[in-house]
N, C-alpha and C. Protein backbone atom coordinates (compact mmCIF):
# COMPACT_ATOMS: atom_id res chain seq x y z
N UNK A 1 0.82 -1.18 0.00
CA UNK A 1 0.00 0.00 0.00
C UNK A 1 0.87 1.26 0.00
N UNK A 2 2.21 1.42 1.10
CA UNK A 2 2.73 2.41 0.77
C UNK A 2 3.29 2.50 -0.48
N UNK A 3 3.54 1.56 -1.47
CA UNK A 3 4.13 1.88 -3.19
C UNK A 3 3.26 2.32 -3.90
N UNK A 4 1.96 2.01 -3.41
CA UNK A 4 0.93 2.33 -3.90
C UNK A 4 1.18 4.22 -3.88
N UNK A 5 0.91 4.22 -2.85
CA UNK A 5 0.74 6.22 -2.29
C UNK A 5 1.63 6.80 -2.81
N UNK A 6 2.75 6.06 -2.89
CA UNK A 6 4.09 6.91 -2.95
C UNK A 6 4.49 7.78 -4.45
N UNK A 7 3.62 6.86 -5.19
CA UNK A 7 3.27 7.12 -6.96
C UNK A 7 2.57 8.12 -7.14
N UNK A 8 1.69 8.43 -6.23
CA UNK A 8 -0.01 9.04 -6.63
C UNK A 8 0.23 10.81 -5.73
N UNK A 9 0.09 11.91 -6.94
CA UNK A 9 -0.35 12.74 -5.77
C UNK A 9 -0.84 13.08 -4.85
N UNK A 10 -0.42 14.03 -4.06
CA UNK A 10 -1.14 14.43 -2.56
C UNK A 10 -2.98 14.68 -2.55
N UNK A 11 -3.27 14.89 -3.71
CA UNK A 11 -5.22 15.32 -3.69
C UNK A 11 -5.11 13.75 -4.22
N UNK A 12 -4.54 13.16 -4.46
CA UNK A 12 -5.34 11.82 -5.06
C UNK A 12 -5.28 10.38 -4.20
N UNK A 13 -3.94 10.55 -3.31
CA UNK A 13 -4.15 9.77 -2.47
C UNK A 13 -5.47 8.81 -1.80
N UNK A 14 -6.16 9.91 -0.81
CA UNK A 14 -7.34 9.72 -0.14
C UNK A 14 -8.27 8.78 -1.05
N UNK A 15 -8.65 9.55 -2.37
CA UNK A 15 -9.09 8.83 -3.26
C UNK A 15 -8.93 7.38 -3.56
N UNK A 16 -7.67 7.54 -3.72
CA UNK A 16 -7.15 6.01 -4.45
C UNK A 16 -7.03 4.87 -2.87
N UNK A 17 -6.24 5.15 -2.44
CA UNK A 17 -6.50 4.55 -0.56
C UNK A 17 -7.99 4.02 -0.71
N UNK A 18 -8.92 4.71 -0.43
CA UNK A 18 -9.99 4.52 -0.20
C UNK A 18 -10.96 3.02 -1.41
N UNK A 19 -10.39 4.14 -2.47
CA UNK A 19 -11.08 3.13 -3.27
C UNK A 19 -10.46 1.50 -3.37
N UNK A 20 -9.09 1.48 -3.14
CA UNK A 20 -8.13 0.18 -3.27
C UNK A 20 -8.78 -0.78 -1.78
N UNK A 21 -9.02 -0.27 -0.64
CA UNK A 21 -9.35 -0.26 0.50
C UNK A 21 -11.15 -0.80 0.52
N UNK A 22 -11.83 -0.49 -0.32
CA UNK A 22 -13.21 -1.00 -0.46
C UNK A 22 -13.22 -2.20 -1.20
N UNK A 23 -12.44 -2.06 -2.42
CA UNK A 23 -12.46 -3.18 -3.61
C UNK A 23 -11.63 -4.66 -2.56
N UNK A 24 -10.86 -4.12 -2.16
CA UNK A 24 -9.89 -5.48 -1.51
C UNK A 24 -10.90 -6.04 -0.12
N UNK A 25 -11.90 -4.78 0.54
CA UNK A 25 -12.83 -5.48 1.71
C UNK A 25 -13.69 -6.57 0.66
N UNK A 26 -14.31 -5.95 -0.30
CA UNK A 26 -15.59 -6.36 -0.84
C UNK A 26 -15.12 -7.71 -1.62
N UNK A 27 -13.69 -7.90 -2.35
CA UNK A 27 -13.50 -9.39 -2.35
C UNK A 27 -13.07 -10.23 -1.18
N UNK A 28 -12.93 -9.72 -0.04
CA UNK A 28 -12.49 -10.62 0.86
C UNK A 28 -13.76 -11.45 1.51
N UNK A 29 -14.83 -10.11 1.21
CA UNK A 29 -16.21 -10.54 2.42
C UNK A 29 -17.40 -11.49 0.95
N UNK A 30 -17.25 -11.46 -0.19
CA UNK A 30 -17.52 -12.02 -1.19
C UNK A 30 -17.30 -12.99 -2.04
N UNK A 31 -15.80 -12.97 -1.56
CA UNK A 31 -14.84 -14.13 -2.68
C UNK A 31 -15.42 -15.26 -2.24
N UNK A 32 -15.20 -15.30 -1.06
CA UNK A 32 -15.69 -16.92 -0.61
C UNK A 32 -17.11 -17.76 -0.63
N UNK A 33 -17.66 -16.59 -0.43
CA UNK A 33 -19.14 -17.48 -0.85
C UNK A 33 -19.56 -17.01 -1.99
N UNK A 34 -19.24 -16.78 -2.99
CA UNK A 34 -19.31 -16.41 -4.36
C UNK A 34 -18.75 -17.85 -4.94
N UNK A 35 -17.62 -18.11 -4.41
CA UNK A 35 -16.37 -18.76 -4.65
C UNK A 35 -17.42 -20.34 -4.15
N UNK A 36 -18.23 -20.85 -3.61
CA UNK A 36 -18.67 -21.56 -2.65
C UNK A 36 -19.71 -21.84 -3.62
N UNK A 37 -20.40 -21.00 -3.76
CA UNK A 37 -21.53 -21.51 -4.60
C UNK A 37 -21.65 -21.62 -6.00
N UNK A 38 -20.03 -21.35 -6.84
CA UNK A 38 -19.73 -21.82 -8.19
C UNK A 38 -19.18 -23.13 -7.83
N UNK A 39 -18.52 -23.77 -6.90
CA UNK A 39 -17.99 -25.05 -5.99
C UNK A 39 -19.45 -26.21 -6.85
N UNK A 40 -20.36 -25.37 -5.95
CA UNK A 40 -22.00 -26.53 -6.23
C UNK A 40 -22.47 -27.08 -7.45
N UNK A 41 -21.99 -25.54 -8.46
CA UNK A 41 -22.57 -25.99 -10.02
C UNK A 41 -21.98 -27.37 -10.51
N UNK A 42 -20.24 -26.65 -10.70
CA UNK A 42 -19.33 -27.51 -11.17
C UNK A 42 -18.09 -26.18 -11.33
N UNK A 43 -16.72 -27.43 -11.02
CA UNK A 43 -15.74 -27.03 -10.69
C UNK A 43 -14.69 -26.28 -11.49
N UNK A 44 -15.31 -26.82 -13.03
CA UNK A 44 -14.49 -26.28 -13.95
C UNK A 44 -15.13 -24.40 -13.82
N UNK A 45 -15.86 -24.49 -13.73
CA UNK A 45 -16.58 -23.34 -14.33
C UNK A 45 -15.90 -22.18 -13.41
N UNK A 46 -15.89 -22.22 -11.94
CA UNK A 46 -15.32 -21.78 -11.27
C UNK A 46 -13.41 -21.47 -11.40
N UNK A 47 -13.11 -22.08 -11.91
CA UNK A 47 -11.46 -22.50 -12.45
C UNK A 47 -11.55 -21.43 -13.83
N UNK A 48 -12.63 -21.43 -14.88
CA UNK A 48 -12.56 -20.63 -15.71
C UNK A 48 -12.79 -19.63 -15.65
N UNK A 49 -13.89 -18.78 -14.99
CA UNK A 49 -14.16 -17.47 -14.02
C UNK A 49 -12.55 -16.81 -13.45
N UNK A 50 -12.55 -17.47 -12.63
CA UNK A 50 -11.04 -16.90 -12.19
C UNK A 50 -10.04 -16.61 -13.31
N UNK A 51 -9.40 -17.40 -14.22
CA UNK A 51 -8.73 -17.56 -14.69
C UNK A 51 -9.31 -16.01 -16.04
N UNK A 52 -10.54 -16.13 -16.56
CA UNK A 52 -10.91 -14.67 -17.38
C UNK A 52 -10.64 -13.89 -16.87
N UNK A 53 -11.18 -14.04 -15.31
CA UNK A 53 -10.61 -12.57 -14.38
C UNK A 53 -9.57 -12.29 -14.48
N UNK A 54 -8.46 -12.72 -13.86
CA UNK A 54 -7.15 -12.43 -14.16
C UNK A 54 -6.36 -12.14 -15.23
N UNK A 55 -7.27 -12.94 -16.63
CA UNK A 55 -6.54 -12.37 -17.91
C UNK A 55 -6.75 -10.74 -17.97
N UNK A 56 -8.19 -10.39 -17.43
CA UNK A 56 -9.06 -9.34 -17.95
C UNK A 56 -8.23 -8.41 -17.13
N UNK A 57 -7.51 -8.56 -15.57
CA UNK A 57 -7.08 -7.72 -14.70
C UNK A 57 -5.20 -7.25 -15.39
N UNK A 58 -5.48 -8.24 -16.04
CA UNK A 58 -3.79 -7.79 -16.34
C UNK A 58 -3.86 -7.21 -17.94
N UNK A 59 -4.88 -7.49 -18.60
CA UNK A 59 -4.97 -6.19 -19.52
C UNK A 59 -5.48 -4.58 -18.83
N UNK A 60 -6.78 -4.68 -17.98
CA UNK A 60 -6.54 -3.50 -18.01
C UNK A 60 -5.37 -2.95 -17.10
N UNK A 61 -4.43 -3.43 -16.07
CA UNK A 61 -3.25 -3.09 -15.52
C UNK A 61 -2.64 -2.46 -17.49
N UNK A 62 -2.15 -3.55 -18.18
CA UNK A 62 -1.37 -3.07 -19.21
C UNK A 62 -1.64 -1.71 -20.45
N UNK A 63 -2.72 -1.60 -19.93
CA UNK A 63 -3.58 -0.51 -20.85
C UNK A 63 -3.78 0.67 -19.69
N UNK A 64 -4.00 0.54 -18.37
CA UNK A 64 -4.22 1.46 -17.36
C UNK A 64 -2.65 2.54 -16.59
N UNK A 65 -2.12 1.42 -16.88
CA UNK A 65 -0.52 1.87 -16.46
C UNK A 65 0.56 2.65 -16.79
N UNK A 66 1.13 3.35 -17.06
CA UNK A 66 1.47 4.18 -18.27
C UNK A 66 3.04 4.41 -17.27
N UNK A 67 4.06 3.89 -17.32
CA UNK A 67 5.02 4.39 -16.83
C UNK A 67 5.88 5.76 -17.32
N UNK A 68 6.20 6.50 -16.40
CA UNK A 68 6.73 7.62 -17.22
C UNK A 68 8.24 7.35 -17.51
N UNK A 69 8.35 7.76 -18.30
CA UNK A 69 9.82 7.98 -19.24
C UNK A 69 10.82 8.62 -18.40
N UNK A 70 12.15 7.84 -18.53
CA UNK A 70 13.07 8.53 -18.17
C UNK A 70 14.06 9.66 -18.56
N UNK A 71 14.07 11.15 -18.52
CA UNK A 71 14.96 11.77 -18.79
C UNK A 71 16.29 11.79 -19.13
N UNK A 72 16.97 11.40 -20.08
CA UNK A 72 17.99 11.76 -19.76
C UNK A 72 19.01 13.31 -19.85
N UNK A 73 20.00 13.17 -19.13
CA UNK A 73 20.38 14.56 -18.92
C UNK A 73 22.06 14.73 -19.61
């Protein structure tokens, strides 16, 4: 979390904290019985869910991310 802040300006902080801070409660208090009752259907299905998710999370990371360029001097 602090690498997180340390990136982000001073007005945007609060913002971003907050919002990183809801998303990470709301899968913790969700994942599992979300996670529980794809268990019941069938197992693959649950295995493939996850697995879109994560493709889907690391495109938009790669499209959301924009590192800045280094100067040289």
């Amino acid at each position: 979390m602090r690498k997180l802040q340390e990136g982000l300006k001073k007005k945007e902080r609060g913002t971003v904290t907050s919002f990183y801070s809801s998303l990470r409660f709301i899968g913790v208090a969700m994942g599992p019985p979300l996670a529980a009752l794809l268990m019941k259907r069938e197992t693959s299905m649950l295995l493939f869910l996850l697995v879109a998710l994560c493709f889907l999370a690391s495109a938009i990371t790669f499209v959301a991310i924009k590192p800045e360029k280094e100067k040289v001097t």
